[in-house]
PDB file of N, CA and C in Angstrom:
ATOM      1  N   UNK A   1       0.849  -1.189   0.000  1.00  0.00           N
ATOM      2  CA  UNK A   1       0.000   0.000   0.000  1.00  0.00           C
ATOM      3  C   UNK A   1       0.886   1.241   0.000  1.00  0.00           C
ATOM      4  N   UNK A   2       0.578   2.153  -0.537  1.00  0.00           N
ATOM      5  CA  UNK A   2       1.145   3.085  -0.664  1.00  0.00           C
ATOM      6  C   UNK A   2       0.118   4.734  -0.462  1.00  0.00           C
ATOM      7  N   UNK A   3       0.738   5.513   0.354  1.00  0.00           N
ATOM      8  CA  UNK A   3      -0.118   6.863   0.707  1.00  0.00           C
ATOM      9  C   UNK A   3       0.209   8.225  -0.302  1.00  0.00           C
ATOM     10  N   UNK A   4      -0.960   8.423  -0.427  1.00  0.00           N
ATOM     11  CA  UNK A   4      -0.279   9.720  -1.322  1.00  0.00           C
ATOM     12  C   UNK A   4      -0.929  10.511  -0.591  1.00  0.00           C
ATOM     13  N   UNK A   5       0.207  12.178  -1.082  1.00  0.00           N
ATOM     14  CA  UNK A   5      -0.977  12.980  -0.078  1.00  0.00           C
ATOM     15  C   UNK A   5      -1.601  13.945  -1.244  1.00  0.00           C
ATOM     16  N   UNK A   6      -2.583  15.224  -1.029  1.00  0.00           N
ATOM     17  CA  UNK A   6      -2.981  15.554  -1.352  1.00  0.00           C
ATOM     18  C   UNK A   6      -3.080  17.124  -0.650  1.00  0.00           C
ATOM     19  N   UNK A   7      -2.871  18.010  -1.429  1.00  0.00           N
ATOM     20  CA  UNK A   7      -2.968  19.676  -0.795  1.00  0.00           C
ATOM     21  C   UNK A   7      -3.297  20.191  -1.870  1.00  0.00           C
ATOM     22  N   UNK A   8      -3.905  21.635  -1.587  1.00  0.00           N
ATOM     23  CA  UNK A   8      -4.599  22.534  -1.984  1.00  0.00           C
ATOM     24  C   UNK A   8      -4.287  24.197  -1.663  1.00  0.00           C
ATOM     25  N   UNK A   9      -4.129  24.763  -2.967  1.00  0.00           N
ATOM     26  CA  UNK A   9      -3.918  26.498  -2.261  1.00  0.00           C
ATOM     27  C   UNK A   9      -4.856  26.865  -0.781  1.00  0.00           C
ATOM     28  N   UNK A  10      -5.984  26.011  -1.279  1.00  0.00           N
ATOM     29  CA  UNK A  10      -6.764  26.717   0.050  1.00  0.00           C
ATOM     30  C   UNK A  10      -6.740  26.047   1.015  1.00  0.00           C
ATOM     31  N   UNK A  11      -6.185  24.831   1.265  1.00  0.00           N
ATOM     32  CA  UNK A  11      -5.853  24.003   2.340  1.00  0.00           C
ATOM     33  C   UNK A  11      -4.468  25.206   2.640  1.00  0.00           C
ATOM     34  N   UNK A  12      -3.820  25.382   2.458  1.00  0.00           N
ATOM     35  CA  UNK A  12      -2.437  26.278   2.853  1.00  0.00           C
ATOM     36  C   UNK A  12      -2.571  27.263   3.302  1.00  0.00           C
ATOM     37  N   UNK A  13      -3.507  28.161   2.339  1.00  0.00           N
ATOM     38  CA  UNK A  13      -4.281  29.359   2.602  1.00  0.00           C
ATOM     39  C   UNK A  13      -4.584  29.277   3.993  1.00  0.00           C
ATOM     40  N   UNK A  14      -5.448  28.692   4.471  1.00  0.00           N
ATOM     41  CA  UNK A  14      -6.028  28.551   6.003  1.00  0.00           C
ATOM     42  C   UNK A  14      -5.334  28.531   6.899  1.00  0.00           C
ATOM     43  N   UNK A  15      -4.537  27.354   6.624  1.00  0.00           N
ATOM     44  CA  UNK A  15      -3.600  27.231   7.546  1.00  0.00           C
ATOM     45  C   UNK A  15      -2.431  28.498   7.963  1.00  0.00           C
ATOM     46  N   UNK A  16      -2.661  29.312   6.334  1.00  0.00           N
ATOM     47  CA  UNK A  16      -1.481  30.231   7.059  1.00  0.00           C
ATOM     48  C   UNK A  16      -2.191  30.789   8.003  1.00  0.00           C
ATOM     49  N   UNK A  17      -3.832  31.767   7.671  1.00  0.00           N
ATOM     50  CA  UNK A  17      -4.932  32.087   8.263  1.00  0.00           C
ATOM     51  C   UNK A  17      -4.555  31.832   9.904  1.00  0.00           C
ATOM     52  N   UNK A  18      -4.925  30.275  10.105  1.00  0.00           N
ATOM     53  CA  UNK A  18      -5.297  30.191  11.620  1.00  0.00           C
ATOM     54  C   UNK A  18      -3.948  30.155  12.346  1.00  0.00           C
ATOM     55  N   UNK A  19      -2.930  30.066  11.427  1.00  0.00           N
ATOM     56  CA  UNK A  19      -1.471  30.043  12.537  1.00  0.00           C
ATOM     57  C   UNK A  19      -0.713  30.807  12.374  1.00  0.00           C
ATOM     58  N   UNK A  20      -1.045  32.325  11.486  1.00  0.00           N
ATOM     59  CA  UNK A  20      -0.356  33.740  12.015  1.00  0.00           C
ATOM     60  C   UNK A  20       0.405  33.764  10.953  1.00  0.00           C
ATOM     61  N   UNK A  21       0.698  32.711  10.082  1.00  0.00           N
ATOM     62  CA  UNK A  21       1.968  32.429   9.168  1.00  0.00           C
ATOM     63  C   UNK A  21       1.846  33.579   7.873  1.00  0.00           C
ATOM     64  N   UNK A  22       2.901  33.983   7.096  1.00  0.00           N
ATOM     65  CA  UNK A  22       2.969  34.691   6.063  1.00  0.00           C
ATOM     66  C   UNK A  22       2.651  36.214   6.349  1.00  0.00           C
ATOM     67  N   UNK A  23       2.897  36.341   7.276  1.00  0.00           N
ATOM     68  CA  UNK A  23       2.553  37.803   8.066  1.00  0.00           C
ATOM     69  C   UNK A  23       3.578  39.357   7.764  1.00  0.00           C
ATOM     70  N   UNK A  24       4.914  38.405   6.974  1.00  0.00           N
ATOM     71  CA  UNK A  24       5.986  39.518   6.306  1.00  0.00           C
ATOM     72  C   UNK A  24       5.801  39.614   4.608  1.00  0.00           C
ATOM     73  N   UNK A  25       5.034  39.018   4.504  1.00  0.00           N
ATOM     74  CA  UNK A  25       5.326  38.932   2.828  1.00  0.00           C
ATOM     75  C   UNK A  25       3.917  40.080   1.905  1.00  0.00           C
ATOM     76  N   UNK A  26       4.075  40.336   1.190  1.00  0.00           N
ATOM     77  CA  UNK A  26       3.241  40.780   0.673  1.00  0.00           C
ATOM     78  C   UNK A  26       2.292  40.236  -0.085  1.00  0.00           C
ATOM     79  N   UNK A  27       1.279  40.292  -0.847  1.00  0.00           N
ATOM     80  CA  UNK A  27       0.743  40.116  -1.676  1.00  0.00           C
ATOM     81  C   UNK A  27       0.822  39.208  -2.677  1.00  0.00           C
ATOM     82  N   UNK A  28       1.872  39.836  -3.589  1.00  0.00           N
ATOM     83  CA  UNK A  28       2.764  38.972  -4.960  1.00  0.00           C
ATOM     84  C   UNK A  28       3.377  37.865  -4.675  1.00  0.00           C
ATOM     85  N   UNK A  29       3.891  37.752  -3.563  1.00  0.00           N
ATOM     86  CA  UNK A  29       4.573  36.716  -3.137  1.00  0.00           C
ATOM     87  C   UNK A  29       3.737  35.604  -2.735  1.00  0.00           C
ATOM     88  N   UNK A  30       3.003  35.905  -2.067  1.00  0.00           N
ATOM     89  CA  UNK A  30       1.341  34.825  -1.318  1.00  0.00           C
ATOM     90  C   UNK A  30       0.949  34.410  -2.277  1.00  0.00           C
ATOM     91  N   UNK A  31       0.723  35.054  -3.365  1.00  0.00           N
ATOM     92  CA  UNK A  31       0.015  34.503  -4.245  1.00  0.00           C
ATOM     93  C   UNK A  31       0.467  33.776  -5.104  1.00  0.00           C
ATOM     94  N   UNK A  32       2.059  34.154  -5.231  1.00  0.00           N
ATOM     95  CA  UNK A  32       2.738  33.249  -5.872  1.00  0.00           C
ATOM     96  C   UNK A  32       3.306  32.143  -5.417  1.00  0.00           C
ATOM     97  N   UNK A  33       3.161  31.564  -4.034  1.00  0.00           N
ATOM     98  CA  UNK A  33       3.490  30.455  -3.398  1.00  0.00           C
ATOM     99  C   UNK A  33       2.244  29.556  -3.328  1.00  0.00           C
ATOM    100  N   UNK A  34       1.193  30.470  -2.864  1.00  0.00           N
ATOM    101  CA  UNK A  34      -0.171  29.482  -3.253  1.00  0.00           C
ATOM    102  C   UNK A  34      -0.122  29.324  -4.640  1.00  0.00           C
ATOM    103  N   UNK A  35       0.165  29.772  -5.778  1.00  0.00           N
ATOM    104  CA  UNK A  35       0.077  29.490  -7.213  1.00  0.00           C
ATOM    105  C   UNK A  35       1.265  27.800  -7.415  1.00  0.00           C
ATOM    106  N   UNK A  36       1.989  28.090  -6.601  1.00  0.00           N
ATOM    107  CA  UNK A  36       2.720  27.364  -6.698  1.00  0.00           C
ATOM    108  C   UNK A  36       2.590  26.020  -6.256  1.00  0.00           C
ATOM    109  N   UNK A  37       1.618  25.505  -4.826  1.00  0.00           N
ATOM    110  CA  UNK A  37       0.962  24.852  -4.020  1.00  0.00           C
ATOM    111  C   UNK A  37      -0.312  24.453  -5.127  1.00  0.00           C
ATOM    112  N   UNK A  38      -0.651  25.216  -5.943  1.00  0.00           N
ATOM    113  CA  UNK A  38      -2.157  24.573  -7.160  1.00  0.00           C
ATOM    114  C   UNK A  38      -1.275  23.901  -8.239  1.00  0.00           C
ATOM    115  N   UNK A  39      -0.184  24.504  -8.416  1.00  0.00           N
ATOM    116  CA  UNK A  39       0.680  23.569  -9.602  1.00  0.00           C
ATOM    117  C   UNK A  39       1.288  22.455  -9.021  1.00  0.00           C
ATOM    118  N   UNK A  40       1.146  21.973  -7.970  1.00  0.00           N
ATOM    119  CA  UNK A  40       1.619  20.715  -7.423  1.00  0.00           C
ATOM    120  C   UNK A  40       0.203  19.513  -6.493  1.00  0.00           C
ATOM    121  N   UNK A  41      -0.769  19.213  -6.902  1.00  0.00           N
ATOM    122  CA  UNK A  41      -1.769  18.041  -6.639  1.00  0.00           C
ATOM    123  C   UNK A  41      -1.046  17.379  -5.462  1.00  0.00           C
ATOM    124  N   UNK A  42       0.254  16.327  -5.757  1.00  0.00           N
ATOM    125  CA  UNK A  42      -0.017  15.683  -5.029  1.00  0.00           C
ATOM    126  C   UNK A  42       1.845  15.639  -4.553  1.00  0.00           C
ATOM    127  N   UNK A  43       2.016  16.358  -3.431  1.00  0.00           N
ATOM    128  CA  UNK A  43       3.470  16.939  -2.759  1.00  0.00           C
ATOM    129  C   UNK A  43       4.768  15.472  -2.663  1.00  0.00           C
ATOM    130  N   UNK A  44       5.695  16.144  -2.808  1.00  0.00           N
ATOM    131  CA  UNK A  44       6.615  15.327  -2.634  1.00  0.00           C
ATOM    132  C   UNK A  44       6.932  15.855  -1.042  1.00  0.00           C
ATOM    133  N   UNK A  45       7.705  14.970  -0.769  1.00  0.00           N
ATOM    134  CA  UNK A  45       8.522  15.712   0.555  1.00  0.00           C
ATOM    135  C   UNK A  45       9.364  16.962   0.604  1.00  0.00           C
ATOM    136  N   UNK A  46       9.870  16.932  -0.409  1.00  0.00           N
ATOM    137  CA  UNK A  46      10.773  17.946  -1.383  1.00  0.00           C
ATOM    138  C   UNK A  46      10.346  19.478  -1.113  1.00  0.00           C
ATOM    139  N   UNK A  47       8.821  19.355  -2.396  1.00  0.00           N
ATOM    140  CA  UNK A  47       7.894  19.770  -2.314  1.00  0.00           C
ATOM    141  C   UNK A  47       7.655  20.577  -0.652  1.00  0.00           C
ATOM    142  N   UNK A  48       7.053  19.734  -0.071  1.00  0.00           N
ATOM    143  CA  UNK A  48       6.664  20.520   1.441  1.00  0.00           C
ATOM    144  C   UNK A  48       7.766  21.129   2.159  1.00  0.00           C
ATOM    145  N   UNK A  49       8.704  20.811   2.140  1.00  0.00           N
ATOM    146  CA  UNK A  49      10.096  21.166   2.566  1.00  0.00           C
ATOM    147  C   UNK A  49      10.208  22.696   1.643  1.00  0.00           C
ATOM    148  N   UNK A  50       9.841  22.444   0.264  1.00  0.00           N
ATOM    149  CA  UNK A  50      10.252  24.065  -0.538  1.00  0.00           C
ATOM    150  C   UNK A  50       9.152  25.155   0.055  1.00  0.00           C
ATOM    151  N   UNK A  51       7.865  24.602   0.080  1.00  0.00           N
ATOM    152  CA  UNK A  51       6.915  25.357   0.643  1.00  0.00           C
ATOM    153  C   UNK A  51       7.266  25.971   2.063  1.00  0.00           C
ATOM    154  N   UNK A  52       7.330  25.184   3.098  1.00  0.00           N
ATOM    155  CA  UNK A  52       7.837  25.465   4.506  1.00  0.00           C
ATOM    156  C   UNK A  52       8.851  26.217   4.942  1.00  0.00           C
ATOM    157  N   UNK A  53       9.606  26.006   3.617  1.00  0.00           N
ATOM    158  CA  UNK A  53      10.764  27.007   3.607  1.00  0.00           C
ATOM    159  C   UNK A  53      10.409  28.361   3.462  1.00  0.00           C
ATOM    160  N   UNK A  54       9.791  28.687   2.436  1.00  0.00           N
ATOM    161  CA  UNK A  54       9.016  29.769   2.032  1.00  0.00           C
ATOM    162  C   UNK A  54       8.314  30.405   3.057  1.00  0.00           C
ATOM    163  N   UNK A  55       7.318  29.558   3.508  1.00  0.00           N
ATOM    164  CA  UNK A  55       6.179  30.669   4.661  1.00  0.00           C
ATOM    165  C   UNK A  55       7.375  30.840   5.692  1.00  0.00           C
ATOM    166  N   UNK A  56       8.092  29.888   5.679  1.00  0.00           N
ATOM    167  CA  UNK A  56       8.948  30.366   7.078  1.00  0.00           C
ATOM    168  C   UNK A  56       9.591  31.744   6.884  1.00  0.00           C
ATOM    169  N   UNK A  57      10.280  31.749   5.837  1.00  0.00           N
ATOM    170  CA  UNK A  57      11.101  33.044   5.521  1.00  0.00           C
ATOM    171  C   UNK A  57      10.230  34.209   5.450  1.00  0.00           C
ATOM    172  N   UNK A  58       8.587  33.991   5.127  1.00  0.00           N
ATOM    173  CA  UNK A  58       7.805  35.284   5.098  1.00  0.00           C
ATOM    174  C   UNK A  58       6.833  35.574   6.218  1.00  0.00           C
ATOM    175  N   UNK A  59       7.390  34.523   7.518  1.00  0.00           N
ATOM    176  CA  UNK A  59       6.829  34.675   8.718  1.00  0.00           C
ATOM    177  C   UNK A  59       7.603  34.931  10.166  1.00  0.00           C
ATOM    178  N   UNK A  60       6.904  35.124  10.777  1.00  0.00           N
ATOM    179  CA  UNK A  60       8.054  36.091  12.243  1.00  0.00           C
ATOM    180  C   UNK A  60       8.059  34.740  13.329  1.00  0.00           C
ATOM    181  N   UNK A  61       8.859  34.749  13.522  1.00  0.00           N
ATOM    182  CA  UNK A  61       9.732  33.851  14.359  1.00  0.00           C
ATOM    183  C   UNK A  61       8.977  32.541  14.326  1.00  0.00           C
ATOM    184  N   UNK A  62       9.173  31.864  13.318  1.00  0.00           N
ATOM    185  CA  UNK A  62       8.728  30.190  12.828  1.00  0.00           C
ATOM    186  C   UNK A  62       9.980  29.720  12.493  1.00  0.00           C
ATOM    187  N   UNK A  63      10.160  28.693  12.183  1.00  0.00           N
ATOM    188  CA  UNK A  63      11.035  27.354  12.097  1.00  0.00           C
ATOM    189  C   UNK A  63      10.021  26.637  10.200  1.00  0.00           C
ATOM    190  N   UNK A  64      11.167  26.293   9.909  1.00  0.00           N
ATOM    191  CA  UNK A  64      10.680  25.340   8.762  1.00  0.00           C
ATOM    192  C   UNK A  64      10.104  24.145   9.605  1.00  0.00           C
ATOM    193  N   UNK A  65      10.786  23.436  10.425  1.00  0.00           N
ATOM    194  CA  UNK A  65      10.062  22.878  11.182  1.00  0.00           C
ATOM    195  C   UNK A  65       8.698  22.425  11.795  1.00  0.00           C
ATOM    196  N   UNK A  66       7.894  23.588  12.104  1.00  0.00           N
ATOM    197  CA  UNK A  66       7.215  24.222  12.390  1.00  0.00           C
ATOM    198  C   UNK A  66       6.082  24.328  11.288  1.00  0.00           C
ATOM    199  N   UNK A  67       6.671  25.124  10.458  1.00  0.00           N
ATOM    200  CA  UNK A  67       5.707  25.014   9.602  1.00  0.00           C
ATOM    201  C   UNK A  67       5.673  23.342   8.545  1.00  0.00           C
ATOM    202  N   UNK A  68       6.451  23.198   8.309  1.00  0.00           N
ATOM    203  CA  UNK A  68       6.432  21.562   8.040  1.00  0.00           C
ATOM    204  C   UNK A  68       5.269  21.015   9.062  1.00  0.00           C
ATOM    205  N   UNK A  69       5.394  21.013  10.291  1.00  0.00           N
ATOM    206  CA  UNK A  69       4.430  20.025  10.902  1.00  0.00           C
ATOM    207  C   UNK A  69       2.804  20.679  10.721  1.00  0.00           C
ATOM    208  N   UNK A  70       3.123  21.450  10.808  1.00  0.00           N
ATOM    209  CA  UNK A  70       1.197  22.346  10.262  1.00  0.00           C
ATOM    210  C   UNK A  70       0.575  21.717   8.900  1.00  0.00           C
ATOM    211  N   UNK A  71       1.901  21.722   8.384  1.00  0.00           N
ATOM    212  CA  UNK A  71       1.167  21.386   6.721  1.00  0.00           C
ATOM    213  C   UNK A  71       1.047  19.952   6.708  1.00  0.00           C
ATOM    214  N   UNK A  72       1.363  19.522   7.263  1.00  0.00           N
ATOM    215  CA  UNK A  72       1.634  17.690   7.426  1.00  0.00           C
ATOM    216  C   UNK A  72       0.195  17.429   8.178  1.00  0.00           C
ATOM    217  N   UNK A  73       0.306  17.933   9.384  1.00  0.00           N
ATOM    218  CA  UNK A  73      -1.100  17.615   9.798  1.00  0.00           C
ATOM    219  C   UNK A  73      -2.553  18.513  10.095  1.00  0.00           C
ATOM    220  N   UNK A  74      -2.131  19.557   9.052  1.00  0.00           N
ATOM    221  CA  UNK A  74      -3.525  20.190   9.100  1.00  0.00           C
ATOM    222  C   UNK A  74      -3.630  20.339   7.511  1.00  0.00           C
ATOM    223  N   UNK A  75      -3.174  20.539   6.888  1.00  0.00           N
ATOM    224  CA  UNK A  75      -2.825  21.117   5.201  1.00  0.00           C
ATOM    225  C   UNK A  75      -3.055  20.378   3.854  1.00  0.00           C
ATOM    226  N   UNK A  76      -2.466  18.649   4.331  1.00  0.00           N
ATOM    227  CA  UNK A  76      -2.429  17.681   4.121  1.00  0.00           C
ATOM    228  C   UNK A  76      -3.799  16.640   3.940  1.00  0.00           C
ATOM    229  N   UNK A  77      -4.449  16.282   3.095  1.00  0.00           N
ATOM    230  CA  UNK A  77      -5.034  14.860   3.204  1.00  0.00           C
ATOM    231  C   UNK A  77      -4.314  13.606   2.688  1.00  0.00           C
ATOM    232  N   UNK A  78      -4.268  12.542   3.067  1.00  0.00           N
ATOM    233  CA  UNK A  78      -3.414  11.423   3.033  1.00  0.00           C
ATOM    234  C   UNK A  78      -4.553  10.745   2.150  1.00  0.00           C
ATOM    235  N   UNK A  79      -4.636  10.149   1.420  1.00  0.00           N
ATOM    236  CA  UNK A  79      -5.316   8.890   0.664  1.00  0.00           C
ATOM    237  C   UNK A  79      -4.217   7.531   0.580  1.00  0.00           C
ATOM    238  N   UNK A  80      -5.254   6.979   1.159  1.00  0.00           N
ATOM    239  CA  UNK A  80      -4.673   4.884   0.637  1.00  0.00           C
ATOM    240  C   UNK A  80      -4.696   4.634  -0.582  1.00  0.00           C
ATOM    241  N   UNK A  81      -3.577   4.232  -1.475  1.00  0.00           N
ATOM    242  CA  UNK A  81      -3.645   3.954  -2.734  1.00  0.00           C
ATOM    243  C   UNK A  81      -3.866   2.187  -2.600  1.00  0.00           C
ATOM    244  N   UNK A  82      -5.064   1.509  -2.543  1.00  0.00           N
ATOM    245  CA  UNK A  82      -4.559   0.322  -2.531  1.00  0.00           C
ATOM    246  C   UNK A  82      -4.744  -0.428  -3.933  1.00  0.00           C
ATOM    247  N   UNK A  83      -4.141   0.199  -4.566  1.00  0.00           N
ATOM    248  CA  UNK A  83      -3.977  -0.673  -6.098  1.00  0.00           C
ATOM    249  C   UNK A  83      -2.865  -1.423  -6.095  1.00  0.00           C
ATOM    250  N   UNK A  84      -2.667  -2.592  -7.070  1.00  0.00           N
ATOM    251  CA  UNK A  84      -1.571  -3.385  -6.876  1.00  0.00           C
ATOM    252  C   UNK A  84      -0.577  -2.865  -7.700  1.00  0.00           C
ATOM    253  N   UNK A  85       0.516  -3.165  -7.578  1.00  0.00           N
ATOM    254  CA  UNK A  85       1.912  -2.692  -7.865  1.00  0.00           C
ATOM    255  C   UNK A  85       2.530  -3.732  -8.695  1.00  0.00           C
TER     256      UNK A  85
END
């Protein structure tokens, strides 16, 4: 079995919303990281790591860390792939 996950600009969106995140950046930039979060369906680790990096750098005293674990378990839907391999 294998999990894939699944995110959304507006799954991210929120999350920056309810946890203060993206609070230095402007406009162009938000929109171009959520643009960036709709051109990617279904995240690599990579992926969430480039994102996390991002809100971190356009937010006040966060950790990639930090924001990594928000998006992992609030940001994130997981689906069971159980097709055979």
């Amino acid at each position: 079995m294998k999990i894939i996950k699944k995110w959304s600009a507006d799954s991210i969106r929120t999350m920056c919303i309810n946890c203060d995140f993206y609070t230095k950046g402007n406009n162009e930039e938000y929109s171009k990281m959520l643009d960036e979060v709709d051109s990617i369906a279904f995240p690599t680790d990579e992926d969430i790591l480039k994102i996390s990096a991002n809100i971190e750098s356009h937010s006040k005293e966060q950790t990639v860390s930090n924001v990594m674990f928000h998006i992992l378990n609030t940001a994130i839907a997981y689906i069971p792939d159980l097709t055979e391999e």
